[in-house]
C-alpha atoms as a PDB file:
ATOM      1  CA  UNK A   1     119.727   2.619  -9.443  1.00  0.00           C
ATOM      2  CA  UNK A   2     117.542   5.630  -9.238  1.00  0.00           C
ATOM      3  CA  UNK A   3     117.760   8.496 -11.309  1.00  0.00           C
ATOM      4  CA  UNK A   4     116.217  12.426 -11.012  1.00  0.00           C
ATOM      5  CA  UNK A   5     112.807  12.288 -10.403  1.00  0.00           C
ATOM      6  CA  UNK A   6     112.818   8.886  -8.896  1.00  0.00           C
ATOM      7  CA  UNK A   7     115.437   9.976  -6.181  1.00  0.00           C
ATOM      8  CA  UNK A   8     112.984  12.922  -5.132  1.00  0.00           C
ATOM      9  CA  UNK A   9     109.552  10.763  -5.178  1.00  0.00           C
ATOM     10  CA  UNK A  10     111.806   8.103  -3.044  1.00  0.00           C
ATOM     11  CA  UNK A  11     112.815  10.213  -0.659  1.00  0.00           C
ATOM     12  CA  UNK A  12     109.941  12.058   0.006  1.00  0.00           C
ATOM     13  CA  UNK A  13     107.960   8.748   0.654  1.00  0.00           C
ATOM     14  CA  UNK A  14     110.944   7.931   2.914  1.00  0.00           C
ATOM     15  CA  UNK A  15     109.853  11.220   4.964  1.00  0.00           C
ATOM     16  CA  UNK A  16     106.540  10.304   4.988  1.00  0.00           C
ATOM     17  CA  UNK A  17     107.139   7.034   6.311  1.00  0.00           C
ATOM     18  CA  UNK A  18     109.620   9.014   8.795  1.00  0.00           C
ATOM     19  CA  UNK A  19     106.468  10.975   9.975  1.00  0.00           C
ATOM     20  CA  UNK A  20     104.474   8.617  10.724  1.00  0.00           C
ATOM     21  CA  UNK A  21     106.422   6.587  12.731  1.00  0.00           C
ATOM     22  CA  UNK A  22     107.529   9.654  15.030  1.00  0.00           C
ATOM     23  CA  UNK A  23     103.689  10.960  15.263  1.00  0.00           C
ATOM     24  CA  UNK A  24     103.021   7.184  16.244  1.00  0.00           C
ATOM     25  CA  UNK A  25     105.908   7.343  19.098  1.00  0.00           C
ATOM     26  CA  UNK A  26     105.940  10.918  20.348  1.00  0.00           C
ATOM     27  CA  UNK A  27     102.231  12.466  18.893  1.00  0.00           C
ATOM     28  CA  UNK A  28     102.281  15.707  17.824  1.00  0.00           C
ATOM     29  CA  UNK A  29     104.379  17.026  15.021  1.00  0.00           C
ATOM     30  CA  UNK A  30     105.358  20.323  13.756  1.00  0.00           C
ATOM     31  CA  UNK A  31     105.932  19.066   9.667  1.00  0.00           C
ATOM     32  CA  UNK A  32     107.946  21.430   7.477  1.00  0.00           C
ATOM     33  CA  UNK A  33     107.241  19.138   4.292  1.00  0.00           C
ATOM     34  CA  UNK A  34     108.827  22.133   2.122  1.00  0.00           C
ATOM     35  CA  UNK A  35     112.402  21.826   4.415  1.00  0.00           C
ATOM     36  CA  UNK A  36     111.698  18.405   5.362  1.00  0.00           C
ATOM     37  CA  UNK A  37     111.937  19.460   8.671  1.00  0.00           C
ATOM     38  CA  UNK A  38     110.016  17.754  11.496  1.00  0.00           C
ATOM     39  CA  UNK A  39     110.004  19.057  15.159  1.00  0.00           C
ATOM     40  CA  UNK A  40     108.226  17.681  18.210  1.00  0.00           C
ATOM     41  CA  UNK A  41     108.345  17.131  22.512  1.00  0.00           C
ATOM     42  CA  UNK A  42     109.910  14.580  24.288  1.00  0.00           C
ATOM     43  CA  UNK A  43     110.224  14.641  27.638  1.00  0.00           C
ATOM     44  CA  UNK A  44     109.680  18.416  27.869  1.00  0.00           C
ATOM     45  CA  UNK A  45     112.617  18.666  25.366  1.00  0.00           C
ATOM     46  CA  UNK A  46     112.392  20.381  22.142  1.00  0.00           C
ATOM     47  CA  UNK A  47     113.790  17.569  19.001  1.00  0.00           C
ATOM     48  CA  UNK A  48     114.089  18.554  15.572  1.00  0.00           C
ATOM     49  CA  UNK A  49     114.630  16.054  12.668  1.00  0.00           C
ATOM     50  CA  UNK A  50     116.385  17.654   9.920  1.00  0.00           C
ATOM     51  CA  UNK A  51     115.624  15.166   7.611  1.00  0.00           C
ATOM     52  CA  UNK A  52     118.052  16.372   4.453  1.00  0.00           C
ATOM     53  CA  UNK A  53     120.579  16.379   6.683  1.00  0.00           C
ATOM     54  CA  UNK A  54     120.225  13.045   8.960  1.00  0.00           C
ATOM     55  CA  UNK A  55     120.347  15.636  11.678  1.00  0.00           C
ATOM     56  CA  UNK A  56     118.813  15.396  14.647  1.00  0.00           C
ATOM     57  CA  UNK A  57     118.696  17.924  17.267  1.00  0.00           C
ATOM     58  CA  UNK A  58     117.452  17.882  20.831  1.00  0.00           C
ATOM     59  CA  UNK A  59     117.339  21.248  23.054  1.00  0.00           C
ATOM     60  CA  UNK A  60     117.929  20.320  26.630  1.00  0.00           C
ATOM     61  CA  UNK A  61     116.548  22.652  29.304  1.00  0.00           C
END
C-alpha cells in the first residue's frame, strides 16, 4: 500500500495523466494544478473536473 508522500506523487501523476487525455479529447484546458481543478468547452458548455473530489460539473446554457 502507499503511504504519505507516495499517495501525493501518485495522485498527482494520476492528474497528469487525467490532463492529457481531456486536452487530447476536448483541446484546450484551463489547469488549476494547485486545486487540481481542470475546466474546458464542450459543445458550447462550460465542464469542470474537480479532480479531489471525482466531481464533475457541466453548465448547460
Amino acid at each position: 500500500a502507499l503511504k504519505g508522500t507516495d499517495v501525493q506523487q501518485e495522485e498527482q501523476r494520476v492528474f497528469q495523466v487525467l490532463c492529457t487525455y481531456l486536452q487530447q479529447e476536448f483541446g484546450r484546458l484551463t489547469v488549476d494544478d494547485k486545486t487540481q481543478v481542470v475546466a474546458f468547452e464542450v459543445d458550447g458548455n462550460q465542464v469542470s473536473v474537480n479532480f479531489p473530489m471525482r466531481a464533475v460539473e457541466c453548465k448547460e446554457e
